[in-house]
PDB file of N, CA and C in Angstrom:
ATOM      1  N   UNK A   1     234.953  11.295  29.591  1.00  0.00           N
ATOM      2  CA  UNK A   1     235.900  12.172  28.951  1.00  0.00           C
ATOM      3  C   UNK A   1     235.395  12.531  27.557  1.00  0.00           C
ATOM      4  N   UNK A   2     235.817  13.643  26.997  1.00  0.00           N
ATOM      5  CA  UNK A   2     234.823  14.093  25.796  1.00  0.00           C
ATOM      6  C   UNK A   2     236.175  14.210  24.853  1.00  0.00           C
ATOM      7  N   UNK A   3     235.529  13.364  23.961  1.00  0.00           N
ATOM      8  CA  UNK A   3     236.159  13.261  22.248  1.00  0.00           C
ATOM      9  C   UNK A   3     236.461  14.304  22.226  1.00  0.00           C
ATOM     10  N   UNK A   4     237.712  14.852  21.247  1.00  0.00           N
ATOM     11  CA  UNK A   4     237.932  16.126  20.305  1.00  0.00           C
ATOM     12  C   UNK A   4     237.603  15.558  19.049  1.00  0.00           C
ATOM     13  N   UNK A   5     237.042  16.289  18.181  1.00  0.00           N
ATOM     14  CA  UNK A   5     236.764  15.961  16.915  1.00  0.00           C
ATOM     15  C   UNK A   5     238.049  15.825  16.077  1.00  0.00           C
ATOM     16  N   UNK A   6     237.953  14.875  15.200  1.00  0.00           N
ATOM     17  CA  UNK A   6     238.999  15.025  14.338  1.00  0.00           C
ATOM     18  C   UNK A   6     239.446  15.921  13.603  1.00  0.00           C
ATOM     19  N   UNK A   7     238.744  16.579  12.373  1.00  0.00           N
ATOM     20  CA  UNK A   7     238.811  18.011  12.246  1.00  0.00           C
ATOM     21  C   UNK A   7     239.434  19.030  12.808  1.00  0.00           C
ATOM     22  N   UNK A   8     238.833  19.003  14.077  1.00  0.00           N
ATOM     23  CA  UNK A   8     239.485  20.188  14.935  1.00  0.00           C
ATOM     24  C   UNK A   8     241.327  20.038  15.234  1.00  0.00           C
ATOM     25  N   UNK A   9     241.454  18.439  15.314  1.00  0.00           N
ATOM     26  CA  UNK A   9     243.070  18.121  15.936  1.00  0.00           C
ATOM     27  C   UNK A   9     243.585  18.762  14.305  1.00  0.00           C
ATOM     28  N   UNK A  10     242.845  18.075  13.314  1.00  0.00           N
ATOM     29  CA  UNK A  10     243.710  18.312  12.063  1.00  0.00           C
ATOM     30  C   UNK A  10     244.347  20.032  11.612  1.00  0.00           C
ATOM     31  N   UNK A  11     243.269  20.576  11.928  1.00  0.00           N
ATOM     32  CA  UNK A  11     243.402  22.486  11.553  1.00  0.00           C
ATOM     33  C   UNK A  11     244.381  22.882  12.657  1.00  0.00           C
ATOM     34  N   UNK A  12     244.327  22.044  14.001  1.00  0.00           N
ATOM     35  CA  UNK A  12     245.668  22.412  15.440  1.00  0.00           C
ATOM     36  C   UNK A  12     246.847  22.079  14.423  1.00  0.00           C
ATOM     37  N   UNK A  13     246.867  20.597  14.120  1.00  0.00           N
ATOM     38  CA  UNK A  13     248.326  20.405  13.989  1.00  0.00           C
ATOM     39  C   UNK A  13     248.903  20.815  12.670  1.00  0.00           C
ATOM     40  N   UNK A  14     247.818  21.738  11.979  1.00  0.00           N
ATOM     41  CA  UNK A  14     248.292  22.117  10.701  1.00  0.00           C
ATOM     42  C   UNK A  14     248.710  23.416  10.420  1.00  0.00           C
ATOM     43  N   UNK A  15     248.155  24.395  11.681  1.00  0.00           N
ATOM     44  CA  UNK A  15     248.511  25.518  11.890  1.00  0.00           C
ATOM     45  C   UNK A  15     249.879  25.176  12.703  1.00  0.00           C
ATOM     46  N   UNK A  16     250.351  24.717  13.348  1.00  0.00           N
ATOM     47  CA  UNK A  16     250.879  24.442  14.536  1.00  0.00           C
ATOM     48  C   UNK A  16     252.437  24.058  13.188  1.00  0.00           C
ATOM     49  N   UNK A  17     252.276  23.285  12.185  1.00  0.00           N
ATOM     50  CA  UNK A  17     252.863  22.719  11.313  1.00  0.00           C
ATOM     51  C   UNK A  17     253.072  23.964  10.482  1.00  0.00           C
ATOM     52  N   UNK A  18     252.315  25.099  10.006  1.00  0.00           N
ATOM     53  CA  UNK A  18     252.546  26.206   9.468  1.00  0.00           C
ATOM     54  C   UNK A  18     253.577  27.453   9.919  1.00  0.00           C
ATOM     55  N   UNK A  19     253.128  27.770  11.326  1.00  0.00           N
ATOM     56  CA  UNK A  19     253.716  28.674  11.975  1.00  0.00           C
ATOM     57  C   UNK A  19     254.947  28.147  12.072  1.00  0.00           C
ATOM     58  N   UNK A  20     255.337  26.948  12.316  1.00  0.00           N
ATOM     59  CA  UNK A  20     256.631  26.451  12.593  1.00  0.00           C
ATOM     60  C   UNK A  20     257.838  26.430  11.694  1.00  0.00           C
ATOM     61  N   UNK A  21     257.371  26.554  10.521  1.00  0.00           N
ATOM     62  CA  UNK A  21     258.087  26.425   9.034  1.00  0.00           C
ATOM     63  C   UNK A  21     257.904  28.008   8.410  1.00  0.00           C
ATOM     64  N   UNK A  22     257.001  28.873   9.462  1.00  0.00           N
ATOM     65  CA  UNK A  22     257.892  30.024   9.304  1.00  0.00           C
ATOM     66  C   UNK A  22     259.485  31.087   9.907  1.00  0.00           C
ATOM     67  N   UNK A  23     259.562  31.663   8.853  1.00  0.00           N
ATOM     68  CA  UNK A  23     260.839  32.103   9.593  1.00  0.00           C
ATOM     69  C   UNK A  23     260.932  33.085  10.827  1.00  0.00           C
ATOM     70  N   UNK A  24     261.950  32.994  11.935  1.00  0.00           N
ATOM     71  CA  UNK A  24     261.269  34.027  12.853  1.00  0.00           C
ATOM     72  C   UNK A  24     261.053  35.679  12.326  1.00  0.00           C
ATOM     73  N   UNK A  25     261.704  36.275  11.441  1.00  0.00           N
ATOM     74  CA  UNK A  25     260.919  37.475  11.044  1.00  0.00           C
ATOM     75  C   UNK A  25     259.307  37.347  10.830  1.00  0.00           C
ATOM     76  N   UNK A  26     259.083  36.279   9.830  1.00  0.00           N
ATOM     77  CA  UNK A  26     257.554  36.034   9.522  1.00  0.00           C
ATOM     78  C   UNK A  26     257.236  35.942  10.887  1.00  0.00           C
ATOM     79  N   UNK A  27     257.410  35.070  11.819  1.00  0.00           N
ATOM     80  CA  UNK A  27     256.616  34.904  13.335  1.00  0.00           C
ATOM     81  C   UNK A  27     256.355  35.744  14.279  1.00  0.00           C
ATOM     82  N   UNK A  28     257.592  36.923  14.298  1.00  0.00           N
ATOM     83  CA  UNK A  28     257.398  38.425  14.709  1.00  0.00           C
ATOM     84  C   UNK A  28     256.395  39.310  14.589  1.00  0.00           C
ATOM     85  N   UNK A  29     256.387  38.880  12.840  1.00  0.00           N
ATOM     86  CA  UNK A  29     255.176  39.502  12.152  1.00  0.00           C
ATOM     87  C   UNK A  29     253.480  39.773  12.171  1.00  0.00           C
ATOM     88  N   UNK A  30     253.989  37.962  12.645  1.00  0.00           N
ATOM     89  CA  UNK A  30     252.408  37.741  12.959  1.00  0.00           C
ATOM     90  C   UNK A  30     251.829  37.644  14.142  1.00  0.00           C
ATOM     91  N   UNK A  31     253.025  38.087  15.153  1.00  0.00           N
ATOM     92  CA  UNK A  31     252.455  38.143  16.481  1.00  0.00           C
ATOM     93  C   UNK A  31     252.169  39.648  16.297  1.00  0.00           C
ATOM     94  N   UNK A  32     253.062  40.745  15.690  1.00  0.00           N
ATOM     95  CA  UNK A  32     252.715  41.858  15.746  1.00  0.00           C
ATOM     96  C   UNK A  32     251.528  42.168  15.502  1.00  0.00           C
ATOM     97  N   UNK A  33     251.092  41.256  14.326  1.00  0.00           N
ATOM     98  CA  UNK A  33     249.324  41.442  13.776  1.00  0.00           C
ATOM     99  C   UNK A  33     248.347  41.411  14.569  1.00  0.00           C
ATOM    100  N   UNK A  34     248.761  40.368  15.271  1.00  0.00           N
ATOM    101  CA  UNK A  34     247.743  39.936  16.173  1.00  0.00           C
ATOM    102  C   UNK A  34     247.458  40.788  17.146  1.00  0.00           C
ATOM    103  N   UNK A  35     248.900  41.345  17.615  1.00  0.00           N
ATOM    104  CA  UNK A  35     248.405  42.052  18.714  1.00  0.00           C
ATOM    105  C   UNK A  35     247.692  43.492  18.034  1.00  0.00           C
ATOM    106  N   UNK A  36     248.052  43.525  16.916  1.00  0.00           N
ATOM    107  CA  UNK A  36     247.274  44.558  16.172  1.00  0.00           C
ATOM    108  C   UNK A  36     245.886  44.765  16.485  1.00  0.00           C
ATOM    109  N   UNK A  37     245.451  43.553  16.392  1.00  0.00           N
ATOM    110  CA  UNK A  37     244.254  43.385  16.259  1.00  0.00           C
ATOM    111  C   UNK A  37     243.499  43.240  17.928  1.00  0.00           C
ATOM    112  N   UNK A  38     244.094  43.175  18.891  1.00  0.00           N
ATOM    113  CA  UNK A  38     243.813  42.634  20.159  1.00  0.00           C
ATOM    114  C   UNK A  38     244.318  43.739  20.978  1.00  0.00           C
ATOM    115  N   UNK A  39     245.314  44.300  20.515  1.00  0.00           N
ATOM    116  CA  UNK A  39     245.543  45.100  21.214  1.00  0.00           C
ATOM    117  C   UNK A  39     247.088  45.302  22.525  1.00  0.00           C
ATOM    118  N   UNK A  40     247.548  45.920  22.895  1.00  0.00           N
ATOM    119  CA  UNK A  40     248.217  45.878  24.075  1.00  0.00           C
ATOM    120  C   UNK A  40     248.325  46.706  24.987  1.00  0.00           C
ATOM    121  N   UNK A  41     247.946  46.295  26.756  1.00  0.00           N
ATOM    122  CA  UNK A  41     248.155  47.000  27.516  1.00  0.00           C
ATOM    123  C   UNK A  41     249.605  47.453  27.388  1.00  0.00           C
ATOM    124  N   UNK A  42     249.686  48.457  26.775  1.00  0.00           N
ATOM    125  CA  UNK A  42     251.005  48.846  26.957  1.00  0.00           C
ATOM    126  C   UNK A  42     251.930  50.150  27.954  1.00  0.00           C
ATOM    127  N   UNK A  43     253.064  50.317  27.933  1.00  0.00           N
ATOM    128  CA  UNK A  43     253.266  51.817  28.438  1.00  0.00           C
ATOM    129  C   UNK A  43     254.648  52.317  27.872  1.00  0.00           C
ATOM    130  N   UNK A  44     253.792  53.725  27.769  1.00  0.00           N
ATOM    131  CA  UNK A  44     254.899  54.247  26.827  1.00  0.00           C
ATOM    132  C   UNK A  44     255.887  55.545  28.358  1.00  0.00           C
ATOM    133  N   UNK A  45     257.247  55.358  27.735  1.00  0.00           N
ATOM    134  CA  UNK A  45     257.740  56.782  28.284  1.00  0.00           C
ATOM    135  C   UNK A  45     258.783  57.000  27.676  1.00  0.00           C
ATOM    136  N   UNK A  46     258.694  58.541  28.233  1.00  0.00           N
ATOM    137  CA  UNK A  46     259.397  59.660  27.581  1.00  0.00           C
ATOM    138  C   UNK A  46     260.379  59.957  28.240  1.00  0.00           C
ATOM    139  N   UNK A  47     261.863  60.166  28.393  1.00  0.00           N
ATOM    140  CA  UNK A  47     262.805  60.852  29.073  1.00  0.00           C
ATOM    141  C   UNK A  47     263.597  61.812  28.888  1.00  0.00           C
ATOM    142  N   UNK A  48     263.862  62.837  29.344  1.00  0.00           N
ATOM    143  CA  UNK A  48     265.004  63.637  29.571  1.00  0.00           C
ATOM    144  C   UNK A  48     266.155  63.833  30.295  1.00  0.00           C
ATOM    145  N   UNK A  49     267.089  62.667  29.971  1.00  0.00           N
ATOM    146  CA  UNK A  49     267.624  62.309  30.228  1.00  0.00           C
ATOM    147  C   UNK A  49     267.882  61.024  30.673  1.00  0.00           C
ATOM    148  N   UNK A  50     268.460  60.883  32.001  1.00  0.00           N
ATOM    149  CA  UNK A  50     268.280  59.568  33.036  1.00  0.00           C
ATOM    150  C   UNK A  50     266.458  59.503  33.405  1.00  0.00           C
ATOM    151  N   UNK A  51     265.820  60.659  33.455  1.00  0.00           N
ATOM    152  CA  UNK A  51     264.563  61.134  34.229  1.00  0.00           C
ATOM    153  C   UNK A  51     263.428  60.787  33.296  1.00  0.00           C
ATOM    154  N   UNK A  52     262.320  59.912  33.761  1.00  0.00           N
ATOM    155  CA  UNK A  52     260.673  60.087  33.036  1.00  0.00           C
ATOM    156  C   UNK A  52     260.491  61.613  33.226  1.00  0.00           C
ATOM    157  N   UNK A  53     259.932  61.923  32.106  1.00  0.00           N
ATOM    158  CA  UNK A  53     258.988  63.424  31.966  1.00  0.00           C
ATOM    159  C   UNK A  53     257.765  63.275  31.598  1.00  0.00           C
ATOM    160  N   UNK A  54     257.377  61.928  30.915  1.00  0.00           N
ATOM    161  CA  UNK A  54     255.991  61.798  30.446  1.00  0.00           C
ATOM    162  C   UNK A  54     255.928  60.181  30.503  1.00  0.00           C
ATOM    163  N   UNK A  55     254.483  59.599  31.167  1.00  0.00           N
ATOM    164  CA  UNK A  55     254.309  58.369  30.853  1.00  0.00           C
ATOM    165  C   UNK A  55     252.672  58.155  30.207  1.00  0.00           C
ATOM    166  N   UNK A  56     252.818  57.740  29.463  1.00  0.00           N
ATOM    167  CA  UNK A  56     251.521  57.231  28.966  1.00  0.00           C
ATOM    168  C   UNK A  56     250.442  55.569  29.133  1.00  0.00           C
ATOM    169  N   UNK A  57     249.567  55.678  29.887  1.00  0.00           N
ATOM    170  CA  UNK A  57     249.254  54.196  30.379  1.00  0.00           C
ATOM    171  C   UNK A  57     248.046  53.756  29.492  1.00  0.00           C
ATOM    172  N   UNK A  58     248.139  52.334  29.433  1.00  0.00           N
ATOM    173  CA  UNK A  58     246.803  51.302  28.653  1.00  0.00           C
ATOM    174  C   UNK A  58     247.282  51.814  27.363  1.00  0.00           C
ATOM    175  N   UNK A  59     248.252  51.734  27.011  1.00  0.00           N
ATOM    176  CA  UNK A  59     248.297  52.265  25.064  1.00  0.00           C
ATOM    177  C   UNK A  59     248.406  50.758  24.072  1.00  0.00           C
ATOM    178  N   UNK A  60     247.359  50.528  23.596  1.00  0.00           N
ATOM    179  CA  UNK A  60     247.354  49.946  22.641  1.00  0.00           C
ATOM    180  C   UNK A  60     248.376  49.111  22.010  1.00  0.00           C
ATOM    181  N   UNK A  61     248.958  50.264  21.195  1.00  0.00           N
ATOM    182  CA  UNK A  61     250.043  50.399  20.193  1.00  0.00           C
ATOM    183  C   UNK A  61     250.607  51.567  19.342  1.00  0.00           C
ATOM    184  N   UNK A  62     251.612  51.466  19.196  1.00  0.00           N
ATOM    185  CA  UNK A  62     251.979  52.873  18.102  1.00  0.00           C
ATOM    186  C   UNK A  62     252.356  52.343  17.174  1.00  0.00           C
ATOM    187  N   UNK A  63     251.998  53.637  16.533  1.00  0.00           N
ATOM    188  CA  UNK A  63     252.050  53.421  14.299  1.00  0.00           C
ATOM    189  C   UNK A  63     252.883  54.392  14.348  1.00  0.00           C
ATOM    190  N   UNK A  64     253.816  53.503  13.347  1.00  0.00           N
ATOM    191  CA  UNK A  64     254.760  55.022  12.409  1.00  0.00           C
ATOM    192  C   UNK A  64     253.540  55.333  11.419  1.00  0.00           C
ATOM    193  N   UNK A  65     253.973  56.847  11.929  1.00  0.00           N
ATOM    194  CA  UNK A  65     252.975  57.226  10.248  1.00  0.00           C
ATOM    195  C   UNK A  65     253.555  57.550   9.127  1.00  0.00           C
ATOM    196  N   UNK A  66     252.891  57.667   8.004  1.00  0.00           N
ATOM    197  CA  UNK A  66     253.075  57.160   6.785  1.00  0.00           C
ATOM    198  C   UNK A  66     252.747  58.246   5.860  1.00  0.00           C
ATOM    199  N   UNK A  67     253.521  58.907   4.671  1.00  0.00           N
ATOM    200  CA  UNK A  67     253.068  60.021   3.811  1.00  0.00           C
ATOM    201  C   UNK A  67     252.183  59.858   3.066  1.00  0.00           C
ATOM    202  N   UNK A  68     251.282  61.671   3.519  1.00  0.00           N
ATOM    203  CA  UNK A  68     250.299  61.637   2.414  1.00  0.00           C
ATOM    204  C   UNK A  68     250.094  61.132   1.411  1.00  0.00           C
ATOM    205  N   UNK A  69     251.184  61.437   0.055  1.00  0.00           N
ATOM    206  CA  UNK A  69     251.127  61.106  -1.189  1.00  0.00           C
ATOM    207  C   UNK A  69     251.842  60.205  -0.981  1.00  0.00           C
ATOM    208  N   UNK A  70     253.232  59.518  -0.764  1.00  0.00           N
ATOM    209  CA  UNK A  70     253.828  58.422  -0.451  1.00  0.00           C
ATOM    210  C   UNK A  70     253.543  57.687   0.491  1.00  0.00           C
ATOM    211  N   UNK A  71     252.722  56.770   0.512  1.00  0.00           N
ATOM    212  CA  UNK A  71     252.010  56.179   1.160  1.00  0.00           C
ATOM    213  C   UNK A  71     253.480  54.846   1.984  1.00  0.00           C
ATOM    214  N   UNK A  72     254.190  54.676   0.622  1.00  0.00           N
ATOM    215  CA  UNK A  72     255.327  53.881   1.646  1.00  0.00           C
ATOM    216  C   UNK A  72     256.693  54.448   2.363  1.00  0.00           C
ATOM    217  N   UNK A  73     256.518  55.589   2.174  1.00  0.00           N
ATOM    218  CA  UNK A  73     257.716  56.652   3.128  1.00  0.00           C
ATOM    219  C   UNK A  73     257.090  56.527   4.175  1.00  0.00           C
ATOM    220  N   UNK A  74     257.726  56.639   5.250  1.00  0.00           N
ATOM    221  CA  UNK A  74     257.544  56.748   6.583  1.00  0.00           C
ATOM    222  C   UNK A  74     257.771  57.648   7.218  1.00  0.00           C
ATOM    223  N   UNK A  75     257.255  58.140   8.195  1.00  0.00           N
ATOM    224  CA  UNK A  75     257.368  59.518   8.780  1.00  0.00           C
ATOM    225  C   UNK A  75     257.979  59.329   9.763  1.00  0.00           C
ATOM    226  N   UNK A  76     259.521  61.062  10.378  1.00  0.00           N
ATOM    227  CA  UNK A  76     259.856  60.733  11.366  1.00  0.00           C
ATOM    228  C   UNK A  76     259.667  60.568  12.936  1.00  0.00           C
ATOM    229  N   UNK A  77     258.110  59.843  12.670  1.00  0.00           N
ATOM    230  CA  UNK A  77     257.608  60.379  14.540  1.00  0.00           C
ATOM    231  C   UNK A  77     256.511  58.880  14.556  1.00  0.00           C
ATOM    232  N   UNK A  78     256.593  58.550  15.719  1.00  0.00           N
ATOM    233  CA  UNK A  78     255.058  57.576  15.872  1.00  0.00           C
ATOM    234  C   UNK A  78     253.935  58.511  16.225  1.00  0.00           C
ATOM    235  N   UNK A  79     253.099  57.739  16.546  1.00  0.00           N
ATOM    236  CA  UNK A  79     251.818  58.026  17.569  1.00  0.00           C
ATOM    237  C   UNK A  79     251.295  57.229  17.760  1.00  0.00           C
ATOM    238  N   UNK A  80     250.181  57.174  18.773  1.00  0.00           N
ATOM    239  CA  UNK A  80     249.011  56.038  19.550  1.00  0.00           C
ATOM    240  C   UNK A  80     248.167  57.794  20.321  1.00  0.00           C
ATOM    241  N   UNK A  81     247.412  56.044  20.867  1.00  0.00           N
ATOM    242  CA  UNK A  81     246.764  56.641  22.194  1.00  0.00           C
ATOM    243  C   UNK A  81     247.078  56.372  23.493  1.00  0.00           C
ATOM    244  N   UNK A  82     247.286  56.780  25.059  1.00  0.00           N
ATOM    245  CA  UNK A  82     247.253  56.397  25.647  1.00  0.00           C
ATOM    246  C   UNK A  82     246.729  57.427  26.896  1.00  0.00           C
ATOM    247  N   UNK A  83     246.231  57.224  28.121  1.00  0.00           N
ATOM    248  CA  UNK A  83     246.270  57.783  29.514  1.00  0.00           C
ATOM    249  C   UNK A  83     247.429  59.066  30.298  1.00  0.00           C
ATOM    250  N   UNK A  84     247.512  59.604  29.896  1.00  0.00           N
ATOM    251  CA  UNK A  84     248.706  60.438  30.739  1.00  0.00           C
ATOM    252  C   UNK A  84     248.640  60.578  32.154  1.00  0.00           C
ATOM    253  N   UNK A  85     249.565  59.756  32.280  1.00  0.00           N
ATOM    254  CA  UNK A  85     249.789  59.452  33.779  1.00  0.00           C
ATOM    255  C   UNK A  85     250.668  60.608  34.359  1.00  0.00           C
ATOM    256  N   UNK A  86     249.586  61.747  34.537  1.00  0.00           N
ATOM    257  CA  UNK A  86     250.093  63.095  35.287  1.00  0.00           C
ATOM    258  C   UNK A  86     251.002  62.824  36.162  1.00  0.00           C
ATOM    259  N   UNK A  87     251.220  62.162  37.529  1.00  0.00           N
ATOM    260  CA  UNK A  87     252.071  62.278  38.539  1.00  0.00           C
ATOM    261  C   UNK A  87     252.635  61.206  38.516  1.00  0.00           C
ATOM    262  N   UNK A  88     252.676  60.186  37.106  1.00  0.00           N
ATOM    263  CA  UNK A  88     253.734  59.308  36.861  1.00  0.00           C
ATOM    264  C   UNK A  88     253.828  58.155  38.273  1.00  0.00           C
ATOM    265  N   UNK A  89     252.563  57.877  38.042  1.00  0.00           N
ATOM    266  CA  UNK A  89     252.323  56.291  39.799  1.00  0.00           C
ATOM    267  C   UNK A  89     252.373  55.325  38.952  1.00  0.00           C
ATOM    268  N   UNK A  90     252.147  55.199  37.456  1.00  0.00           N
ATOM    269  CA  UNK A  90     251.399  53.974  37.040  1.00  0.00           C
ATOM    270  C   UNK A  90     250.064  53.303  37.535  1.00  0.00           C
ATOM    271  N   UNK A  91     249.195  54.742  37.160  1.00  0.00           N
ATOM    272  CA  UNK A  91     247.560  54.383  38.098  1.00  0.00           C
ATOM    273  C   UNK A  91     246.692  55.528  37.393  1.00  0.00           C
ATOM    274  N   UNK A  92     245.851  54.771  36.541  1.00  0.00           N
ATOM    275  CA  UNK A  92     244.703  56.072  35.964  1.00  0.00           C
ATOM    276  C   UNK A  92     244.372  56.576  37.469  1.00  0.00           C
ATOM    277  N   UNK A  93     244.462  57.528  37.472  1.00  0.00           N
ATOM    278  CA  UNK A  93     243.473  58.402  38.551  1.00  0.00           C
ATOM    279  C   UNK A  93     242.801  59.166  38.102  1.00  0.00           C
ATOM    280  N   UNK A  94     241.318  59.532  39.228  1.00  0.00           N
ATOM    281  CA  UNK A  94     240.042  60.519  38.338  1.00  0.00           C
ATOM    282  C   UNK A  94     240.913  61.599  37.576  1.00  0.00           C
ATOM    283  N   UNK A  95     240.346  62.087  36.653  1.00  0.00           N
ATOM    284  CA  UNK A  95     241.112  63.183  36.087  1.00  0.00           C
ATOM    285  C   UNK A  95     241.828  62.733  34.968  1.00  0.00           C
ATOM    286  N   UNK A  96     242.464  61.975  35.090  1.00  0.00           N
ATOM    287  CA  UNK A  96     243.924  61.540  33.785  1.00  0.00           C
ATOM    288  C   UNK A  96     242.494  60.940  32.631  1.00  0.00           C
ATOM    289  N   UNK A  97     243.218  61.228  31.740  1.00  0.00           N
ATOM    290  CA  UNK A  97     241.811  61.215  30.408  1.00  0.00           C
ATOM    291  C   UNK A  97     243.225  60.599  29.305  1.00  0.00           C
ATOM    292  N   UNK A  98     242.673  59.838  28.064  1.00  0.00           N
ATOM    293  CA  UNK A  98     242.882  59.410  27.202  1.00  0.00           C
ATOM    294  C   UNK A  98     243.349  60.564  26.208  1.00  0.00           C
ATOM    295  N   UNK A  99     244.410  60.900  25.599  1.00  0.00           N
ATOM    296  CA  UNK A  99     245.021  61.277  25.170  1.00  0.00           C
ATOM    297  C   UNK A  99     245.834  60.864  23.892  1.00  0.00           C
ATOM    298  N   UNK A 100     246.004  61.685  22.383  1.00  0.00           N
ATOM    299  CA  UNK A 100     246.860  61.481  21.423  1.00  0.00           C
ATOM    300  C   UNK A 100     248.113  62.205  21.630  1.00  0.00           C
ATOM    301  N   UNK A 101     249.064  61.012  21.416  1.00  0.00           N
ATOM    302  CA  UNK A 101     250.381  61.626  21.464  1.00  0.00           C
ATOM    303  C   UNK A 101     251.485  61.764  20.566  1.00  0.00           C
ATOM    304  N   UNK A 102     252.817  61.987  20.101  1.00  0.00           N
ATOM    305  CA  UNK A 102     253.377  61.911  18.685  1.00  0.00           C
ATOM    306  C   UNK A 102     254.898  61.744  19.947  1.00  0.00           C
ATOM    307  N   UNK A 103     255.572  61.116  19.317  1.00  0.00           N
ATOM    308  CA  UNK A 103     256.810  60.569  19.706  1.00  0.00           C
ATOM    309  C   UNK A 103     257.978  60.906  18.406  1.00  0.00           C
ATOM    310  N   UNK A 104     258.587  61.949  18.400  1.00  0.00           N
ATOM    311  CA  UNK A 104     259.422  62.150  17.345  1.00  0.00           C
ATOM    312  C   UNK A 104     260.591  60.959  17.309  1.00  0.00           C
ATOM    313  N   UNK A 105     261.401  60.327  16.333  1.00  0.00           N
ATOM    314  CA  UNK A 105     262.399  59.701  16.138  1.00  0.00           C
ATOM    315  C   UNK A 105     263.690  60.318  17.055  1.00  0.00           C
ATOM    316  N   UNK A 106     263.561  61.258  17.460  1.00  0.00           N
ATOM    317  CA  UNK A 106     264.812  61.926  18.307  1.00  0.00           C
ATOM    318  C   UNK A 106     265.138  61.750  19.598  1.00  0.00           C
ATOM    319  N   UNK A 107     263.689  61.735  20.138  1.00  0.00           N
ATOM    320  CA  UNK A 107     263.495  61.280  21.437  1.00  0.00           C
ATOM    321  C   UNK A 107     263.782  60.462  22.121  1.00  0.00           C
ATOM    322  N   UNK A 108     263.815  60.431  23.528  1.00  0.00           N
ATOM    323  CA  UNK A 108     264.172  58.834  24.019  1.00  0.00           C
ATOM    324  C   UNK A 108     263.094  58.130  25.121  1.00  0.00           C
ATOM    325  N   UNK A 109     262.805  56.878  23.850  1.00  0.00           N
ATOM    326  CA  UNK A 109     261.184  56.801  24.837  1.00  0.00           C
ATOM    327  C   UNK A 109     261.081  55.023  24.789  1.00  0.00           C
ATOM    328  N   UNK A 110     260.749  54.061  25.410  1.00  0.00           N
ATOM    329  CA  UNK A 110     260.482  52.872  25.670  1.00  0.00           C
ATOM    330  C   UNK A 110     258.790  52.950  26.157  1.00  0.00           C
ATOM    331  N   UNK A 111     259.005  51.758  24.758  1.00  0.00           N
ATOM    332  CA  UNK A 111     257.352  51.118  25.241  1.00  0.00           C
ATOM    333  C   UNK A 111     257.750  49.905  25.800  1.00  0.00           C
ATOM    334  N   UNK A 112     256.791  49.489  26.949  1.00  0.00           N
ATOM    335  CA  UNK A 112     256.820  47.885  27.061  1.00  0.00           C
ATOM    336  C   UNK A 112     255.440  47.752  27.780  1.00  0.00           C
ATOM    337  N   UNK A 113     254.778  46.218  27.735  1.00  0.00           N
ATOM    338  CA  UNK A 113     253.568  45.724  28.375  1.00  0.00           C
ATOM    339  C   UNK A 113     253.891  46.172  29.464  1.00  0.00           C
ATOM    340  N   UNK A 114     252.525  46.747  30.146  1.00  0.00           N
ATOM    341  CA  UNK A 114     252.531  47.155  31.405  1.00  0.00           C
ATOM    342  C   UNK A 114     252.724  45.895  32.689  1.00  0.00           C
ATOM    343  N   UNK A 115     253.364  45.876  33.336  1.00  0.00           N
ATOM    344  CA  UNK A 115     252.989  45.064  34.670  1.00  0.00           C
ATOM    345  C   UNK A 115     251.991  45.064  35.644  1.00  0.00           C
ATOM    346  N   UNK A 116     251.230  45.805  35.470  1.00  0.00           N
ATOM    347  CA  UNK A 116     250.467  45.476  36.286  1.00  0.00           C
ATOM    348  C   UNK A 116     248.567  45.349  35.182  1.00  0.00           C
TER     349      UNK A 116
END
């Protein structure tokens, strides 16, 4: 059976001891980062109404964007990237290409990790 170094347990149980004694906003935060950084299969859609009109597949993440000169105003729309899933299967097919999109604040649209 193979030793763990000591060191290594100490930086586990000290992070482990950190994250824990944050508050859950802070922990939100830093999962958000992370996935910042990593990324998420995600999927976005768009409705009109009860009805999808647009789905977007493999998206990352979306950013509110942010003003030119006011860099901490926020703008009323997101964007990302994602796949436009033309006939709405939940399936890149040949053809469907990577795409920028803008999501106004008015709209009615849910992101969530993709399932499959």
């Amino acid at each position: 059976m193979r030793k763990i170094a000591r060191p290594a347990v100490a930086v586990t149980v000290a992070l482990a001891l950190l994250v824990g004694a944050c508050t859950q906003e802070q922990q939100n935060k830093l999962g958000r980062d992370i996935q910042n950084w990593t990324g998420t299969n995600g999927v976005l859609e768009v409705y009109a109404g009860d009805k999808v009109v647009r789905r977007f597949l493999r998206v990352d993440k979306l950013s509110t964007a942010l003003g030119t000169e006011d860099r901490a105003q926020a703008r009323a729309y997101r964007f990302g990237y994602g796949v436009l899933d033309e006939n709405l299967n939940f399936v890149v097919d040949p053809g469907e290409k990577k795409v920028y999109f803008e999501v106004g604040d008015h709209a009615n649209y849910v992101f969530f990790e993709s399932p499959r």
